[in-house]
C-alpha atoms as a PDB file:
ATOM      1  CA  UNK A   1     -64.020 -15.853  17.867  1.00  0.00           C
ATOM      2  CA  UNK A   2     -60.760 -17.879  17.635  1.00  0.00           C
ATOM      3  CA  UNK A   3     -61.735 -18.238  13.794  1.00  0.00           C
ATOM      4  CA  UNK A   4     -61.498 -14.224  13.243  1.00  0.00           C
ATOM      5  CA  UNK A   5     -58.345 -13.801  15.576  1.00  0.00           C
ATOM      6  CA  UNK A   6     -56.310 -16.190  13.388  1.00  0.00           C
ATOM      7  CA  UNK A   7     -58.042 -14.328  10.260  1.00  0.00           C
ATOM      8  CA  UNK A   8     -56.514 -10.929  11.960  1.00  0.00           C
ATOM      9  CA  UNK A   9     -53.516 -12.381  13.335  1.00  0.00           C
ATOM     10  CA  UNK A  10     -52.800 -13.756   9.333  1.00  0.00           C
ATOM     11  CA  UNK A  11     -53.446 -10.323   7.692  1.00  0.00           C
ATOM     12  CA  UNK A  12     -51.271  -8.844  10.255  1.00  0.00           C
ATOM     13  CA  UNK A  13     -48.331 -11.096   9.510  1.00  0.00           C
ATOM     14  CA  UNK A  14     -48.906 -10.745   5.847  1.00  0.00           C
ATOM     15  CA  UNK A  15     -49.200  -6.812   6.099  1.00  0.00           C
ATOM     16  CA  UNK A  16     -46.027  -7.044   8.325  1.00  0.00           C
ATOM     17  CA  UNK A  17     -44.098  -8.845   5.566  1.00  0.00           C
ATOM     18  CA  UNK A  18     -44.698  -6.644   2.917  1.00  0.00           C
ATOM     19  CA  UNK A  19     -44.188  -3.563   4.598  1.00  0.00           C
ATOM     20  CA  UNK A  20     -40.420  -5.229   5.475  1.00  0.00           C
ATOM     21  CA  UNK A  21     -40.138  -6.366   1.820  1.00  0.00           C
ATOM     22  CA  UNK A  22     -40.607  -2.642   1.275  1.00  0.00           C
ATOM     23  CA  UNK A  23     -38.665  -1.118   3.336  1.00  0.00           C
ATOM     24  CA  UNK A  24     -35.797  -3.960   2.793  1.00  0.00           C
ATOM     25  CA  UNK A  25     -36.125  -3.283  -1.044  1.00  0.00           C
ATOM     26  CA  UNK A  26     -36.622   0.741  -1.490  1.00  0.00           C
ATOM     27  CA  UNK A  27     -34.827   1.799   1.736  1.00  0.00           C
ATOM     28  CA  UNK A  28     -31.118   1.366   1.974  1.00  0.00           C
ATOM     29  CA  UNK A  29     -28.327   1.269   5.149  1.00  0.00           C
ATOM     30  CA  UNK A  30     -24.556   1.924   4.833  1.00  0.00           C
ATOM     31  CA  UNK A  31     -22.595  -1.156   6.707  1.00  0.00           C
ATOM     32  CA  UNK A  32     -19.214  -0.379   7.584  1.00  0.00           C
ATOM     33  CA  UNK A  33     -16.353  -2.448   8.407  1.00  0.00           C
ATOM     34  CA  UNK A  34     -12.473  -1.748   9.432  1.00  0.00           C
ATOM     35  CA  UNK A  35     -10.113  -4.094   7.781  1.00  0.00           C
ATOM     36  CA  UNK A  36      -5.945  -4.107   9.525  1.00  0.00           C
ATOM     37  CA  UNK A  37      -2.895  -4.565   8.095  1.00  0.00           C
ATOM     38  CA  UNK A  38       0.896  -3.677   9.043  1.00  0.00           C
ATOM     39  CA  UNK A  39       1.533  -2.806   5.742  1.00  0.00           C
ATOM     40  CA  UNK A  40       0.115   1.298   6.114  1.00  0.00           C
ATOM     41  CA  UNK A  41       1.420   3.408   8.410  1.00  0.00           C
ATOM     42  CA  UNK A  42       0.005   4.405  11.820  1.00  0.00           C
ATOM     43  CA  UNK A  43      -1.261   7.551  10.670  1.00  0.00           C
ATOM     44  CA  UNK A  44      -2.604   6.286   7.019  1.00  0.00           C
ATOM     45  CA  UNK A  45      -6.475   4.886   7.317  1.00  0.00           C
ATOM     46  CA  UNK A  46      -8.284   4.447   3.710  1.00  0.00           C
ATOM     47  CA  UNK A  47     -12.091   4.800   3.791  1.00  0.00           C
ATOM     48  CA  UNK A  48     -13.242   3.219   0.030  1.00  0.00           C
ATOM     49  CA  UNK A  49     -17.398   3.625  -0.650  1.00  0.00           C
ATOM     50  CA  UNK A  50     -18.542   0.607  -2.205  1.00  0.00           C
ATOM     51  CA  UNK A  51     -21.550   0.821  -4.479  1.00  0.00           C
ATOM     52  CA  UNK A  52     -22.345  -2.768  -5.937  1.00  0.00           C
ATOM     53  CA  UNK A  53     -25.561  -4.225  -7.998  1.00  0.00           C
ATOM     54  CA  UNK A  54     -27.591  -1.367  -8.088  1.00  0.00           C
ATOM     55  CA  UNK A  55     -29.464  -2.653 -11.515  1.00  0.00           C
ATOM     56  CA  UNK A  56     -30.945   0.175 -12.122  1.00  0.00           C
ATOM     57  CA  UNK A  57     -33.055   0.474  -8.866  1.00  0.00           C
ATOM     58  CA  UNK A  58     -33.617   4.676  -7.978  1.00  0.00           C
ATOM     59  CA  UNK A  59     -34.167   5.540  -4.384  1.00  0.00           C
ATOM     60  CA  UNK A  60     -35.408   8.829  -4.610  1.00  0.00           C
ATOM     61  CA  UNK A  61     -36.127  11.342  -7.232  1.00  0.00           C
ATOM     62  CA  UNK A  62     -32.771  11.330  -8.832  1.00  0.00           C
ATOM     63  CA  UNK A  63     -31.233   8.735  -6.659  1.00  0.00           C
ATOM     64  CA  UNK A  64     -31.399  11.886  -3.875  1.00  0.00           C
ATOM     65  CA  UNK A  65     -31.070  10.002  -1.174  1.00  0.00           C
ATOM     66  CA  UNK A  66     -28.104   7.678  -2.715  1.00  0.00           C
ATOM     67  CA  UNK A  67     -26.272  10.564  -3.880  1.00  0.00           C
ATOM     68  CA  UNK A  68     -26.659  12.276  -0.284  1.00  0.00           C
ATOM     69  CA  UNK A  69     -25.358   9.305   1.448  1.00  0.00           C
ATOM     70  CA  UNK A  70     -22.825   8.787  -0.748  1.00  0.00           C
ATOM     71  CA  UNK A  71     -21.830  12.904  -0.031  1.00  0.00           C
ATOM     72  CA  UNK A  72     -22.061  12.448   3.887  1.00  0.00           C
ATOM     73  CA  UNK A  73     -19.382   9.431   3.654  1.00  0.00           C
ATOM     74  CA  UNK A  74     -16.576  11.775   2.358  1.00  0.00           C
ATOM     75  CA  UNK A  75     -14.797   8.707   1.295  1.00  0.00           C
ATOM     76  CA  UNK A  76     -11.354   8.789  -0.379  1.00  0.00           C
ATOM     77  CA  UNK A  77     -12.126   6.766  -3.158  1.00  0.00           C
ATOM     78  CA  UNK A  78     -15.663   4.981  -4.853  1.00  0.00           C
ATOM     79  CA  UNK A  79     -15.765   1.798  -5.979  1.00  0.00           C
ATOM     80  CA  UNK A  80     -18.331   0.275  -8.366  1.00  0.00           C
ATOM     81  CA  UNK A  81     -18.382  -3.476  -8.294  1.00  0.00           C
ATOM     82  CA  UNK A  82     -20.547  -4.349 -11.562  1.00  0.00           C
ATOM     83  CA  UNK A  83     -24.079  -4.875 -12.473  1.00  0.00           C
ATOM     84  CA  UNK A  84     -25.104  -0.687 -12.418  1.00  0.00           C
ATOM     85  CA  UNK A  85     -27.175  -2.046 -14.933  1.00  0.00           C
ATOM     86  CA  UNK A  86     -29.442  -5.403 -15.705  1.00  0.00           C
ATOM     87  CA  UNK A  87     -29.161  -7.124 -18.959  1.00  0.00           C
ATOM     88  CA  UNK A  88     -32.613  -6.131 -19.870  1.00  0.00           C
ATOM     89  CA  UNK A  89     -31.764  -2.584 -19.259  1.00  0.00           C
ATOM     90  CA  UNK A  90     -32.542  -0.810 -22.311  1.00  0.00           C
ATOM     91  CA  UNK A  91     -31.666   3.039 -21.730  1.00  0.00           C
ATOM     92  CA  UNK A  92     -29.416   4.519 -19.105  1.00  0.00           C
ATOM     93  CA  UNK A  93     -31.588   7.064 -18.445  1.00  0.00           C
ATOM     94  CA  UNK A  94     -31.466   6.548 -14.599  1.00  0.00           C
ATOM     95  CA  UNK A  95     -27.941   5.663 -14.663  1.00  0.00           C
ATOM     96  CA  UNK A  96     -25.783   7.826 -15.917  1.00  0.00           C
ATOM     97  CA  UNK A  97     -27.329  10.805 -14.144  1.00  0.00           C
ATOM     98  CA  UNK A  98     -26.414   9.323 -11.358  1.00  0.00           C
ATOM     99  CA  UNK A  99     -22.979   9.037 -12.294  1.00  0.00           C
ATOM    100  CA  UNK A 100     -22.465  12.389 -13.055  1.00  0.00           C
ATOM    101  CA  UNK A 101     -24.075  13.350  -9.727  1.00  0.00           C
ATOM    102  CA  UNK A 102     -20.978  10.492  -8.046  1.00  0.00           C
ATOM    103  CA  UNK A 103     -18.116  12.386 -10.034  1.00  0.00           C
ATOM    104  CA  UNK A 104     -19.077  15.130  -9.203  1.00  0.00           C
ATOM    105  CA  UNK A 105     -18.894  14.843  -6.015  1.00  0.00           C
ATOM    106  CA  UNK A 106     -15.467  12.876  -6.667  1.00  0.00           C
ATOM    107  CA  UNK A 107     -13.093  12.388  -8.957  1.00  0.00           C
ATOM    108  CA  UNK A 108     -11.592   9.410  -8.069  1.00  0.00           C
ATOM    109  CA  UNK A 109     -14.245   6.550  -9.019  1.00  0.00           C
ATOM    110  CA  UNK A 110     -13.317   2.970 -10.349  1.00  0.00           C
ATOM    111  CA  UNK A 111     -15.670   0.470 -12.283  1.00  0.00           C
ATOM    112  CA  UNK A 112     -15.296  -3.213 -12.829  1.00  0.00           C
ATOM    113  CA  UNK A 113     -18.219  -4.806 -14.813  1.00  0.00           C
ATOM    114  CA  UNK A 114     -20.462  -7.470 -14.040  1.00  0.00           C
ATOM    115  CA  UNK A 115     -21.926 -10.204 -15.918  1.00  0.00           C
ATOM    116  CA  UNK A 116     -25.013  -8.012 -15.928  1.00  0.00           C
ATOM    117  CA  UNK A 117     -22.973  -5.416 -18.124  1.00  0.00           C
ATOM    118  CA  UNK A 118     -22.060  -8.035 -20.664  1.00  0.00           C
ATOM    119  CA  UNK A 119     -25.490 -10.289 -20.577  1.00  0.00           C
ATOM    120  CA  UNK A 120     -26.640  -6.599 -21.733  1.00  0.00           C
ATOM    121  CA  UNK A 121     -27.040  -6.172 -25.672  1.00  0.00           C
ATOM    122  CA  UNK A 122     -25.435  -2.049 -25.349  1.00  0.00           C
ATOM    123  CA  UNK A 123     -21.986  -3.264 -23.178  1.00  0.00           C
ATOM    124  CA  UNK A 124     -20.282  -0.889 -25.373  1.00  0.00           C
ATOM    125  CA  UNK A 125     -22.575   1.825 -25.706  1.00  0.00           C
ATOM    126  CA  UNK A 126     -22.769   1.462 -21.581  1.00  0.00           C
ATOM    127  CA  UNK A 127     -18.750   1.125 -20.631  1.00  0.00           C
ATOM    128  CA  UNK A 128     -18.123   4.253 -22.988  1.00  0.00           C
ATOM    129  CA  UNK A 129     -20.592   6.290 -21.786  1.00  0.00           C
ATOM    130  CA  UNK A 130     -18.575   5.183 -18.348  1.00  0.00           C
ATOM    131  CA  UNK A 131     -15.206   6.519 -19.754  1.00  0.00           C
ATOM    132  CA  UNK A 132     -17.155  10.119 -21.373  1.00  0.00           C
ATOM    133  CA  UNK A 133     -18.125  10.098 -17.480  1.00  0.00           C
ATOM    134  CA  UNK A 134     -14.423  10.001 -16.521  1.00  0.00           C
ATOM    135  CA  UNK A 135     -14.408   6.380 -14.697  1.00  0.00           C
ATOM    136  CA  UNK A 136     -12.076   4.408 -14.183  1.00  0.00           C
ATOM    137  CA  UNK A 137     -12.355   1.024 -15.421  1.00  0.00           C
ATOM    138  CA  UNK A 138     -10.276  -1.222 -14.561  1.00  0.00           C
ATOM    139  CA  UNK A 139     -10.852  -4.200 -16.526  1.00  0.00           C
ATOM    140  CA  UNK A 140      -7.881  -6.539 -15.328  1.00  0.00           C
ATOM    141  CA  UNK A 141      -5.394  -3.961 -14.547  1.00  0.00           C
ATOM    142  CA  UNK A 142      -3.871  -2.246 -11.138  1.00  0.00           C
ATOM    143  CA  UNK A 143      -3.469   0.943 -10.528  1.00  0.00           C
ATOM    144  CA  UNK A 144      -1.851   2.956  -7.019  1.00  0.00           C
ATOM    145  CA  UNK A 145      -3.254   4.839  -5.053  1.00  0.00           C
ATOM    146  CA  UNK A 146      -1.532   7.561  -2.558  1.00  0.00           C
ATOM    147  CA  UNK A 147      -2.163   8.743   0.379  1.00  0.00           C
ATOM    148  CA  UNK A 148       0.061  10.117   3.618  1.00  0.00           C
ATOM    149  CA  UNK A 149       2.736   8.975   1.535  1.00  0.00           C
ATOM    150  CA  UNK A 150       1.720   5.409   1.697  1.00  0.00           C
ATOM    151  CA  UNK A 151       0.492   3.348  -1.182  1.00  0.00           C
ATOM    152  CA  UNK A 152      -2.395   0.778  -1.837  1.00  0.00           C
ATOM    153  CA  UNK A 153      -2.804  -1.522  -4.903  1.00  0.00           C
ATOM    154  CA  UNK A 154      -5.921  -0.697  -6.717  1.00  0.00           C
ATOM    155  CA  UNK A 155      -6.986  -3.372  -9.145  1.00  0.00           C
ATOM    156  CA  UNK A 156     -10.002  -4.567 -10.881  1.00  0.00           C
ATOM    157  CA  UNK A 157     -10.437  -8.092 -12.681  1.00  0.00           C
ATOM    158  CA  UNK A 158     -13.355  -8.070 -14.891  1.00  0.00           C
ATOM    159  CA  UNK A 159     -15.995 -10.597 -14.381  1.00  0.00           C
ATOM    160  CA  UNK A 160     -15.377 -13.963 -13.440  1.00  0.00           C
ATOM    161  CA  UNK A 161     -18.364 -15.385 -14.566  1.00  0.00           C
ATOM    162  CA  UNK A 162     -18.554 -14.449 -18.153  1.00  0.00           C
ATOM    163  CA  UNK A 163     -15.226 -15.355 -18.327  1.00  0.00           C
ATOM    164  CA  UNK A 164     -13.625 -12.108 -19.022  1.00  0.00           C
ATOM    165  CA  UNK A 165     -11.640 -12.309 -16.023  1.00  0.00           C
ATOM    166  CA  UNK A 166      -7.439 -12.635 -16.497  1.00  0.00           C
ATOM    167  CA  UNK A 167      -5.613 -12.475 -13.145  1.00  0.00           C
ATOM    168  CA  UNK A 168      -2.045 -12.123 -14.926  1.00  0.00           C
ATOM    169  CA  UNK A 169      -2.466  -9.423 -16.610  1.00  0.00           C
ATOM    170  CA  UNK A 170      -4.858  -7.782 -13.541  1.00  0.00           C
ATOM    171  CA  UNK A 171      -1.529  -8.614 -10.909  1.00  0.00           C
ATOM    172  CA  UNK A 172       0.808  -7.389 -13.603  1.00  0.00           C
ATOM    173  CA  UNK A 173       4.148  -5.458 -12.434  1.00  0.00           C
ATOM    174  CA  UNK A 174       1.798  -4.938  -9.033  1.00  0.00           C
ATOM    175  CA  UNK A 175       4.137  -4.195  -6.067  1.00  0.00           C
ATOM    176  CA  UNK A 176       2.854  -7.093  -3.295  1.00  0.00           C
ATOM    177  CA  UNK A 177       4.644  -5.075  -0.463  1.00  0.00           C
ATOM    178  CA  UNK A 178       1.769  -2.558  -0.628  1.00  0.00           C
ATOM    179  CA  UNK A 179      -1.238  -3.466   0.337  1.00  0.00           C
ATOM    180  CA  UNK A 180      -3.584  -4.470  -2.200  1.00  0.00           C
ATOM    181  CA  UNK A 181      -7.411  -4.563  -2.850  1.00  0.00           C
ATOM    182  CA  UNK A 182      -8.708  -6.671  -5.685  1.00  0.00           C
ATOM    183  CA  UNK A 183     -12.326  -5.492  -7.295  1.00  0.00           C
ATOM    184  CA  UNK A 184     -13.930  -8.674  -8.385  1.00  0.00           C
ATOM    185  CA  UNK A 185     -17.837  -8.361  -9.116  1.00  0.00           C
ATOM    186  CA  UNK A 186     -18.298 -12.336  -8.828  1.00  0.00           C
ATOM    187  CA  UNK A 187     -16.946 -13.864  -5.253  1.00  0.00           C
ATOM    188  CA  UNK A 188     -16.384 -16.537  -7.996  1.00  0.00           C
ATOM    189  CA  UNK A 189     -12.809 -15.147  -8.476  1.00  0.00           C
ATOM    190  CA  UNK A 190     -11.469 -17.167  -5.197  1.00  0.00           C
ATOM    191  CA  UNK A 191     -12.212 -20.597  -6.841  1.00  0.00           C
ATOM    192  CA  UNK A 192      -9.317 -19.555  -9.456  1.00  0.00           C
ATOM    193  CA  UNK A 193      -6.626 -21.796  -9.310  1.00  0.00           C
ATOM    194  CA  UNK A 194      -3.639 -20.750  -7.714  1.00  0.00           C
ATOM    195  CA  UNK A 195      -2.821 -17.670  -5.270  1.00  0.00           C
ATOM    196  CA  UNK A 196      -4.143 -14.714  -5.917  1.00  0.00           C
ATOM    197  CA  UNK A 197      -1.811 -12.067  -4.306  1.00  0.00           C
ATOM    198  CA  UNK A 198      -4.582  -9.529  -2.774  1.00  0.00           C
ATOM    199  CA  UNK A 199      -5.395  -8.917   0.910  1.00  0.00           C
ATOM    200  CA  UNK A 200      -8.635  -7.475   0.375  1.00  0.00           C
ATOM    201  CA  UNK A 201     -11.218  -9.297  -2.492  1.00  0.00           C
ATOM    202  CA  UNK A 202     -13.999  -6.741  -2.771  1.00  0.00           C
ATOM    203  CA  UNK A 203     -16.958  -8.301  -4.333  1.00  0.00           C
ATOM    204  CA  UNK A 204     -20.702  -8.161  -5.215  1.00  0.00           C
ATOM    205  CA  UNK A 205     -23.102 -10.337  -7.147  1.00  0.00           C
ATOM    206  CA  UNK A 206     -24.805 -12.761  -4.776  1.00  0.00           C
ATOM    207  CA  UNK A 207     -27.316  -9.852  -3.456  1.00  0.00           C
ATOM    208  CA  UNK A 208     -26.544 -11.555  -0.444  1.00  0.00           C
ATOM    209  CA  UNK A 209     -29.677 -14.083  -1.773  1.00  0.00           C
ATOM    210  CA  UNK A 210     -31.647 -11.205  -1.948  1.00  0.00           C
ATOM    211  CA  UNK A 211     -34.317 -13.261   0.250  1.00  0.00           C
ATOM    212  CA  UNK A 212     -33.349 -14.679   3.476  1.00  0.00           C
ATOM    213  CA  UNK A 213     -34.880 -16.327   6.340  1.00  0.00           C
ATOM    214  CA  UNK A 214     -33.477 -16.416  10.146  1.00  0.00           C
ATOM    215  CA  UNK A 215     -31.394 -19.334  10.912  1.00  0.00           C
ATOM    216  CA  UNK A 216     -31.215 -20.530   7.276  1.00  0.00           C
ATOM    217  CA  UNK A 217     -29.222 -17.134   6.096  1.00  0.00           C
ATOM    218  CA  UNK A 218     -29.560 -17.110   1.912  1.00  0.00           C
ATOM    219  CA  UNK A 219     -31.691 -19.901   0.127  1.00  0.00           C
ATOM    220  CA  UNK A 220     -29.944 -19.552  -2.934  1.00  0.00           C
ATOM    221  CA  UNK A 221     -26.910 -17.282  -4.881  1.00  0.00           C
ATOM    222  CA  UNK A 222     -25.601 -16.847  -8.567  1.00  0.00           C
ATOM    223  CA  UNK A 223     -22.676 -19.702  -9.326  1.00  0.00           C
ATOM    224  CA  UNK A 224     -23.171 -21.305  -5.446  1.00  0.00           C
ATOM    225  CA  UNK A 225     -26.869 -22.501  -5.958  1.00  0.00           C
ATOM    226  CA  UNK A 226     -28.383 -23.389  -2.645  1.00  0.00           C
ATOM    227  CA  UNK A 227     -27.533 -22.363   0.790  1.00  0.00           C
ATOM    228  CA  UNK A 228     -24.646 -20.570  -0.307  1.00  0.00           C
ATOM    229  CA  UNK A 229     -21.621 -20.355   1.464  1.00  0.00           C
ATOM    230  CA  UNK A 230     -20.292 -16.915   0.196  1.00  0.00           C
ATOM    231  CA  UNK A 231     -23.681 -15.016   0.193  1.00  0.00           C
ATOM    232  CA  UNK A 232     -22.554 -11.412   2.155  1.00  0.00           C
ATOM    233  CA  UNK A 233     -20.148  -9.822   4.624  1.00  0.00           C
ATOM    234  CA  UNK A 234     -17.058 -10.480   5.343  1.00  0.00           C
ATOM    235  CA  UNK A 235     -14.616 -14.103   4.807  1.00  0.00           C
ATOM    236  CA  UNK A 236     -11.090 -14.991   6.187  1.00  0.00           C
ATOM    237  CA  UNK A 237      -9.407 -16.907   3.454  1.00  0.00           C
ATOM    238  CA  UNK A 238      -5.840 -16.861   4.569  1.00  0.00           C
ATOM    239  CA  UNK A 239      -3.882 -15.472   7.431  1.00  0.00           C
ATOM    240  CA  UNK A 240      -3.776 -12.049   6.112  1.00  0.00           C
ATOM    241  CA  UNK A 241      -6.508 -12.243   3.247  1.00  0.00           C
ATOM    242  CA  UNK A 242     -10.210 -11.288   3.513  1.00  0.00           C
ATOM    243  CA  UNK A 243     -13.009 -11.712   0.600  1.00  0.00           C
ATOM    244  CA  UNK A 244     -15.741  -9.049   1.357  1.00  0.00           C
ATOM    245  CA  UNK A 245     -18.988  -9.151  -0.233  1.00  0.00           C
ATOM    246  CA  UNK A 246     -21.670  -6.420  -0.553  1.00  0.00           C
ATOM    247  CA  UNK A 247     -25.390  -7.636  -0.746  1.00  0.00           C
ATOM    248  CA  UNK A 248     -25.585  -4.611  -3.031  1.00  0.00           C
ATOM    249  CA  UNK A 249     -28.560  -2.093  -3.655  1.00  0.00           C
ATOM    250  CA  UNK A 250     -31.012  -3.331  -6.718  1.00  0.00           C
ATOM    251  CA  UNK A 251     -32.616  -6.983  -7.291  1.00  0.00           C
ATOM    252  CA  UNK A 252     -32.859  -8.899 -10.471  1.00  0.00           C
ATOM    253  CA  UNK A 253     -35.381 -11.376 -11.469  1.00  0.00           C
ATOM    254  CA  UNK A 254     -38.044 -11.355  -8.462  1.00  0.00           C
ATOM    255  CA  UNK A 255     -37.654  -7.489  -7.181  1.00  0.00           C
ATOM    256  CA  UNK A 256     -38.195  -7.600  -3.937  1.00  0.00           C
ATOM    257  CA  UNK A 257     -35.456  -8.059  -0.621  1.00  0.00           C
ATOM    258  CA  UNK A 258     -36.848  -9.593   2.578  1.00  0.00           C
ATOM    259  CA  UNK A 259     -34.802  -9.641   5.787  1.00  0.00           C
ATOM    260  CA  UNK A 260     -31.845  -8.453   3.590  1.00  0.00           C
ATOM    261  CA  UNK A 261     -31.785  -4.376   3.438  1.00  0.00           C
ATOM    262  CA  UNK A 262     -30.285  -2.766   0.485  1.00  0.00           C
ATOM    263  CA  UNK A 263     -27.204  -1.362   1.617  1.00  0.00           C
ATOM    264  CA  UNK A 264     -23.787   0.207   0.419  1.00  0.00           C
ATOM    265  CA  UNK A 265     -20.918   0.091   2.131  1.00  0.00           C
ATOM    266  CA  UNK A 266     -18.083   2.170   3.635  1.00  0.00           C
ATOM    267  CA  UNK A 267     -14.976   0.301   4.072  1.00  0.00           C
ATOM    268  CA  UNK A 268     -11.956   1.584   6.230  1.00  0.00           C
ATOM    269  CA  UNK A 269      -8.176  -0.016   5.993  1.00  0.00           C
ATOM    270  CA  UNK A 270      -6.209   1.551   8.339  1.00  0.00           C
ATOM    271  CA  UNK A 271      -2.515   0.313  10.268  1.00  0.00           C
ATOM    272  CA  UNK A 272      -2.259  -2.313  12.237  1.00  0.00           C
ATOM    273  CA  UNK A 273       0.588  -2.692  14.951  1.00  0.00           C
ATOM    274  CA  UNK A 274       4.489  -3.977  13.357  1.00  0.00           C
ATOM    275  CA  UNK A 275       5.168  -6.647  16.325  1.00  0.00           C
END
């Protein structure tokens, strides 16, 4: 008897995990977080959708249920973080579909690319079939956006780990008064020596170790190896200056998630009291 209770008690817990490796890796959840800063004015808040690492991965017929989500956020701007694609990613037959579903819906949406996009024999075919699309890439350069008469630094380095990244030329002629957000697909970007002048490092990559257990937190990341200490959500690096990462929506190499849902995320930077 105690013999075929651990038997059932075993094929429960293995039935339990792969039902939550399921749901972790097909289903997705939109995290949101509220970032504060005296430099936008009491009435300004920015809500930016961040869609990072999707590799290819469709949830739904069409991406449906991505595109709906992405709809019901009525954000003012999209941001792409890299790695749409993997490197063995041999049509965009998924993928740019479901671009043309996000500008349609809105016509402000940035790229930056990941090492994904350049470990990928087509970059070029890919990143122009971007621009026909009508994104924005901004492969180290800055750009402002407007809104309530206030204005935020938009600017994209491309990706750290390929070593296509150049933070001069992403920072150039950038106004530091205004608050500034720096798309970086690799969290990599913060080990670059000297300051970089952003208050907001929006990044992707790590998949937030696609696998983790409780306690432990991510077993291993891209450029951190083990027990990483960047792996997902949200990192003070300086008085004023956060790095944010998004665990991101596909999987690369083993495709599964466990205890790590996909997930987008809506991001909101609003005014923060002058003392």
């Amino acid at each position: 008897m105690k013999k075929l209770l651990a038997v059932f008690t075993l094929l429960g817990f293995i039935f339990a995990c792969c039902w939550k490796v399921h749901r972790d890796t097909h289903y997705f959840k939109m995290e949101k977080v509220t970032f504060r800063s005296p430099k936008l004015r009491a009435d300004t808040n920015i809500r930016i959708l961040q869609i990072s690492d999707l590799h290819n991965h469709v949830f739904g017929r069409d991406n449906e249920r991505l595109i709906t989500a992405v709809r019901d956020t009525n954000p003012d701007l999209i941001v792409l973080t890299g790695d749409l694609i993997d490197k063995t990613t041999m049509t965009f037959e998924h993928v740019f579909p479901f671009i043309d579903q996000l500008t349609a819906i809105h016509q402000r949406v940035f790229f930056v690319p990941g090492n994904h996009e350049w470990e990928n024999g087509r970059t070029a075919q890919f990143l122009n079939g971007l621009r026909e699309r009508k994104i924005t890439i901004l492969n180290n350069r800055n750009i402002p956006i407007v809104k309530n008469n206030d204005t935020i630094n938009l600017a994209g380095i491309d990706d750290y780990g390929t070593e296509h990244d150049n933070l001069e030329e992403t920072f150039n002629n950038l106004n530091t008064d205004d608050y500034t957000v720096l798309l970086s697909h690799s969290p990599g970007i913060i080990q670059h020596e000297g300051p970089i002048p952003a208050d907001l490092i929006l990044s992707g990559h790590t998949h937030g170790g696609q696998i983790r257990f409780p306690l432990i937190g991510a077993l291993i990341a891209p450029g951190q190896g083990y027990f990483p200490k960047y792996d997902k959500g949200t990192f003070r690096l300086g008085l004023t200056q956060h790095l944010y990462i998004d665990s991101g929506l596909g999987t690369t190499r083993l495709p599964v998630r466990f205890l790590n849902k996909s997930q987008l995320s809506l991001i909101t930077i609003t005014a923060e009291a002058r003392e």
